[in-house]
Protein backbone atom coordinates (compact mmCIF):
# COMPACT_ATOMS: atom_id res chain seq x y z
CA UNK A 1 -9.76 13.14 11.29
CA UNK A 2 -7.11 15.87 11.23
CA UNK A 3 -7.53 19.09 9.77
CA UNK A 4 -4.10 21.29 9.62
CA UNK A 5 -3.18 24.34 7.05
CA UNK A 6 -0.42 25.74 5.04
CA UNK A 7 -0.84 28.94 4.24
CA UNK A 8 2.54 29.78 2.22
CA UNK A 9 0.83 27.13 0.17
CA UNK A 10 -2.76 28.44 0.39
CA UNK A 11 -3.33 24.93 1.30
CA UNK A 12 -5.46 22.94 4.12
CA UNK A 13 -4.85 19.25 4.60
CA UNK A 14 -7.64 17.13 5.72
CA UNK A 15 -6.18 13.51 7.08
CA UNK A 16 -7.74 10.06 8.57
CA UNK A 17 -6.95 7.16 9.29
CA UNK A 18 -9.77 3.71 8.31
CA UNK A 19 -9.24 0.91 10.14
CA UNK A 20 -10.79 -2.60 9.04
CA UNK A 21 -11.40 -1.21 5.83
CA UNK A 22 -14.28 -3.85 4.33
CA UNK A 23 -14.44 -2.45 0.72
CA UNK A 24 -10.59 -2.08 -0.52
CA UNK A 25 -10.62 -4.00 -3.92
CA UNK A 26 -13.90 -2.98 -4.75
CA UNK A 27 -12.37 1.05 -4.06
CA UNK A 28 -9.70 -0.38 -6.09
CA UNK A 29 -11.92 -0.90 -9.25
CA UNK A 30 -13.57 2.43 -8.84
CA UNK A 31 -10.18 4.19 -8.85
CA UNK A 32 -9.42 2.46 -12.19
CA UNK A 33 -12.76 3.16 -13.70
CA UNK A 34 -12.96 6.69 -12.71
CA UNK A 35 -9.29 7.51 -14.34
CA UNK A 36 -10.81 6.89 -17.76
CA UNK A 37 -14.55 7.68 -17.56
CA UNK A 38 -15.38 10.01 -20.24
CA UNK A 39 -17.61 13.09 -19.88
CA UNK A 40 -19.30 14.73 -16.89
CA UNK A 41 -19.76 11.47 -15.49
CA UNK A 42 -16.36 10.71 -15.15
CA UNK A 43 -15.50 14.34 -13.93
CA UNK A 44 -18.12 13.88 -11.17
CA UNK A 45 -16.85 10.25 -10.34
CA UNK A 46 -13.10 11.54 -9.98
CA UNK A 47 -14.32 14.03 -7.83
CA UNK A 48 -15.61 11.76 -5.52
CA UNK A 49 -12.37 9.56 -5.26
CA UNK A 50 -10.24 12.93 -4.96
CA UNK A 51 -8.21 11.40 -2.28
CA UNK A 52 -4.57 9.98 -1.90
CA UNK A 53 -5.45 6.54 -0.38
CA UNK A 54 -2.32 5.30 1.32
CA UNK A 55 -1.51 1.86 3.03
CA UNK A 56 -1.28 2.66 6.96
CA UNK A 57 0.98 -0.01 7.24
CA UNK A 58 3.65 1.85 5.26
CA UNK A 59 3.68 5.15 7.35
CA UNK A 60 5.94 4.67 10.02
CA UNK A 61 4.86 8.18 11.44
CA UNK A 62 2.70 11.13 11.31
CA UNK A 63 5.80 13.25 10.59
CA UNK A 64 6.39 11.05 7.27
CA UNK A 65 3.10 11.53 5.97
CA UNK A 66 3.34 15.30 6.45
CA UNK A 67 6.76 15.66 4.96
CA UNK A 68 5.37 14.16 1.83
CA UNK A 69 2.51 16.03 1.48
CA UNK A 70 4.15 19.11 2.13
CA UNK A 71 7.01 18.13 -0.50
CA UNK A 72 4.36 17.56 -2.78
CA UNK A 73 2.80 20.92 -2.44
CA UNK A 74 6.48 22.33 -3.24
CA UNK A 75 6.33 20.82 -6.23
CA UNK A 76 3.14 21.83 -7.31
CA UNK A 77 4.02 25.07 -6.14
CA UNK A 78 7.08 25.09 -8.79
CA UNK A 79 5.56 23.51 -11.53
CA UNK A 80 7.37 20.66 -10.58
CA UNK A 81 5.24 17.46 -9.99
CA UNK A 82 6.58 13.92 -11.22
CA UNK A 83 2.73 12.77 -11.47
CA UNK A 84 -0.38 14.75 -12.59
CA UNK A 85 -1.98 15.42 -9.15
CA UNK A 86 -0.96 16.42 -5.73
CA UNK A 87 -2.73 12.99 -4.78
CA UNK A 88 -0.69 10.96 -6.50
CA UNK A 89 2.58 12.92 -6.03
CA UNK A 90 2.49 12.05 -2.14
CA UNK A 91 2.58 8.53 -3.20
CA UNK A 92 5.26 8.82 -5.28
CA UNK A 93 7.09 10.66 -2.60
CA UNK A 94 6.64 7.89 0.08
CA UNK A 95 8.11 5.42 -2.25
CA UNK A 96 11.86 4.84 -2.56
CA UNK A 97 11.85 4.52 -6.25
CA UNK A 98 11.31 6.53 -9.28
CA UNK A 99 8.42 4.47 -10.80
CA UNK A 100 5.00 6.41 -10.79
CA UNK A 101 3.20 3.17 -11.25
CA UNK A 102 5.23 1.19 -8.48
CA UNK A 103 4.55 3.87 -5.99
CA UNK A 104 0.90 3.51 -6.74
CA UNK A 105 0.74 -0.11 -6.85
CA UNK A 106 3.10 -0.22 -3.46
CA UNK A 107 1.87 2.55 -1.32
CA UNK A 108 -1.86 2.51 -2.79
CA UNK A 109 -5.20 1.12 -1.97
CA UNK A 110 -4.62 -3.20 -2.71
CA UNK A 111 -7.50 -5.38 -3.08
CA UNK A 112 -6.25 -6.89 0.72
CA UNK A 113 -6.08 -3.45 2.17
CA UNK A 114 -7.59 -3.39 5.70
CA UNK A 115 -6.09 0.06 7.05
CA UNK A 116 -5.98 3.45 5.15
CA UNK A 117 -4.97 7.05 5.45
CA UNK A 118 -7.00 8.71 3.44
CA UNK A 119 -5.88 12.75 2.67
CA UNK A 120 -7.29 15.43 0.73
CA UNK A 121 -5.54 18.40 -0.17
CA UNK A 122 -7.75 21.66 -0.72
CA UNK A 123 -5.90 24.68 -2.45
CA UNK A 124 -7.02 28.14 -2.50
CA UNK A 125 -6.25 28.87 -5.93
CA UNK A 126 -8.04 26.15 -6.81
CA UNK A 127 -11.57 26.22 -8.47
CA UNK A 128 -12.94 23.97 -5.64
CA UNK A 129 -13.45 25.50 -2.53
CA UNK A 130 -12.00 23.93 0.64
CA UNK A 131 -14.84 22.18 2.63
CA UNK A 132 -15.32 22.04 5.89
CA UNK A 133 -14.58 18.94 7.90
CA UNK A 134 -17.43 17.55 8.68
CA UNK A 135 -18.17 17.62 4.87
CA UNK A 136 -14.53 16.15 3.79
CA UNK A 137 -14.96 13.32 6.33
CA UNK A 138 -18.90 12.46 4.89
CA UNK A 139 -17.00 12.43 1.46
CA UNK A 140 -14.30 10.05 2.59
CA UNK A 141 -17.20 7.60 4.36
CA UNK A 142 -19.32 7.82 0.88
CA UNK A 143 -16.10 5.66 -0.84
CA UNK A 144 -14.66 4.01 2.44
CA UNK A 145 -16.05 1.36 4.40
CA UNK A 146 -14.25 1.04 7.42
CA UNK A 147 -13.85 2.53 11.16
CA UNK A 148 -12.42 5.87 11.65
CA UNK A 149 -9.21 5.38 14.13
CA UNK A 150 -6.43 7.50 15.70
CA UNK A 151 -3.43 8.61 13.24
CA UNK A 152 -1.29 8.18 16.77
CA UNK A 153 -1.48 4.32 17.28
CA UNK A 154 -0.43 4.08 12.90
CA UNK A 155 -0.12 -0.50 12.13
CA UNK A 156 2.94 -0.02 10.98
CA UNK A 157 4.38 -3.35 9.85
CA UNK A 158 8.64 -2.45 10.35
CA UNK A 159 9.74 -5.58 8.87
CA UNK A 160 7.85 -4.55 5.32
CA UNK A 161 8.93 -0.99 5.92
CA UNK A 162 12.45 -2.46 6.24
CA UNK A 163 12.07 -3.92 2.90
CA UNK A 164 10.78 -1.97 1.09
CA UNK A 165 13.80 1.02 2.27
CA UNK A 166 16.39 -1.55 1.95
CA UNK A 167 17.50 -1.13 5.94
CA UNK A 168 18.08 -4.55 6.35
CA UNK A 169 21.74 -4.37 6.64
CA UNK A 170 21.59 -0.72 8.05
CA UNK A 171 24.78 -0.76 10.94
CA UNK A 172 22.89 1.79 12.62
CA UNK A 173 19.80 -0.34 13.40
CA UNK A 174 22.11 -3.40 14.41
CA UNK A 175 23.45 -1.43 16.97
CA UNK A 176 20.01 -0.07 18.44
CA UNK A 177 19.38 -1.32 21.87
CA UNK A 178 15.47 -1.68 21.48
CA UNK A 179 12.61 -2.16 19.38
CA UNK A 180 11.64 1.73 20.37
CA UNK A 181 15.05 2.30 19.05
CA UNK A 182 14.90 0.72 15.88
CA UNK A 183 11.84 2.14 15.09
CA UNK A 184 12.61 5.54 16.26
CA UNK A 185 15.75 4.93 13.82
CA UNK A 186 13.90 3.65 10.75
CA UNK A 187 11.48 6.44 11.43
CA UNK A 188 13.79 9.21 10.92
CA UNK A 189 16.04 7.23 7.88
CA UNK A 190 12.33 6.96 6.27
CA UNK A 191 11.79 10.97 6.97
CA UNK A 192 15.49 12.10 5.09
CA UNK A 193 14.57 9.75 2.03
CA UNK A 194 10.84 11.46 1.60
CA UNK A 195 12.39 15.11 2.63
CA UNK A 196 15.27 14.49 0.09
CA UNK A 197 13.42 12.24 -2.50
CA UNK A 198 12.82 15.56 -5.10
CA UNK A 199 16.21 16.16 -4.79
CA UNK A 200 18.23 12.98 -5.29
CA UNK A 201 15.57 11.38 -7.34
């Protein structure tokens, strides 16, 4: 678990990363359910999935994951968010297209998932008060069934992450001398595209 703050967003970022993750589809079906539960039921039950789940394979760094969360604090910050929650808006950052539901589908908990980041965004001017760590990371374990691992050695699959960002035919990454290099490369192409996604999208 990692626990960093923004405060010219009033915000504190709580971040881990689940590795053999036994309980994906059935997460899945809670997410689904929760979105349209009526009543306080379904306003306790969303509060219990308040997380972005996001497939670890698809983060090709730590930096990545914190430019999109941090772009979608901006947005929220301007009145400005594509989706309808901070959540949801890092998702839709991370993914090269415009389609809310894509993003989700892509990016999001699958039925196969075995390894997730799972981040939760607390805001000051928010009515729920930011809780401490040992608290967010009970929460997280309440809907997650896996084992808590470092968000330093991320699974990224490049070949997927190649894919999915079109870099295929990149000249750049022909020319790179290494695996270390290519990554490095696709690492930092991946980073512009989130940082300038709000813009150009």
């Amino acid at each position: 678990m990692e626990v960093y703050h923004i405060p010219h967003f009033g915000a504190s970022v709580h971040t881990a990363l689940f590795h053999n993750v036994s309980n994906a589809a059935a997460l899945r079906s809670r997410l689904v359910t929760a979105s349209t539960m009526q009543g306080e039921e379904g306003v306790m039950e969303r509060g219990a999935v308040n997380f972005a789940f996001i497939d670890a394979r698809l983060i090709t760094s730590k930096r990545v994951l914190e430019i999109a969360i941090q772009q979608a604090l901006l947005a929220d910050e301007r009145g400005q968010l594509r989706t309808k929650y901070i959540h949801s808006e890092i998702l839709w950052l991370l993914n090269p297209g415009n389609n809310i539901s894509e993003a989700i589908r892509r990016f999001g908990v699958a039925d196969a998932s075995t390894s997730l980041i799972v981040v939760r965004v607390f805001k000051s001017d928010s009515t729920e008060p930011t809780q401490e760590t040992d608290k967010v990371l009970a929460s997280m374990k309440k809907v997650l069934e896996g084992n808590l691992g470092s968000l330093d050695t991320l699974p990224t699959d490049w070949a997927t992450i190649k894919k999915i960002y079109k870099l295929g035919s990149d000249t750049a990454l022909r020319k790179t001398k290494s695996e270390e290099d290519e990554h490095g490369l696709v690492d930092r192409i991946v980073a512009n595209m989130v940082a300038i996604k709000p813009v150009a999208g």
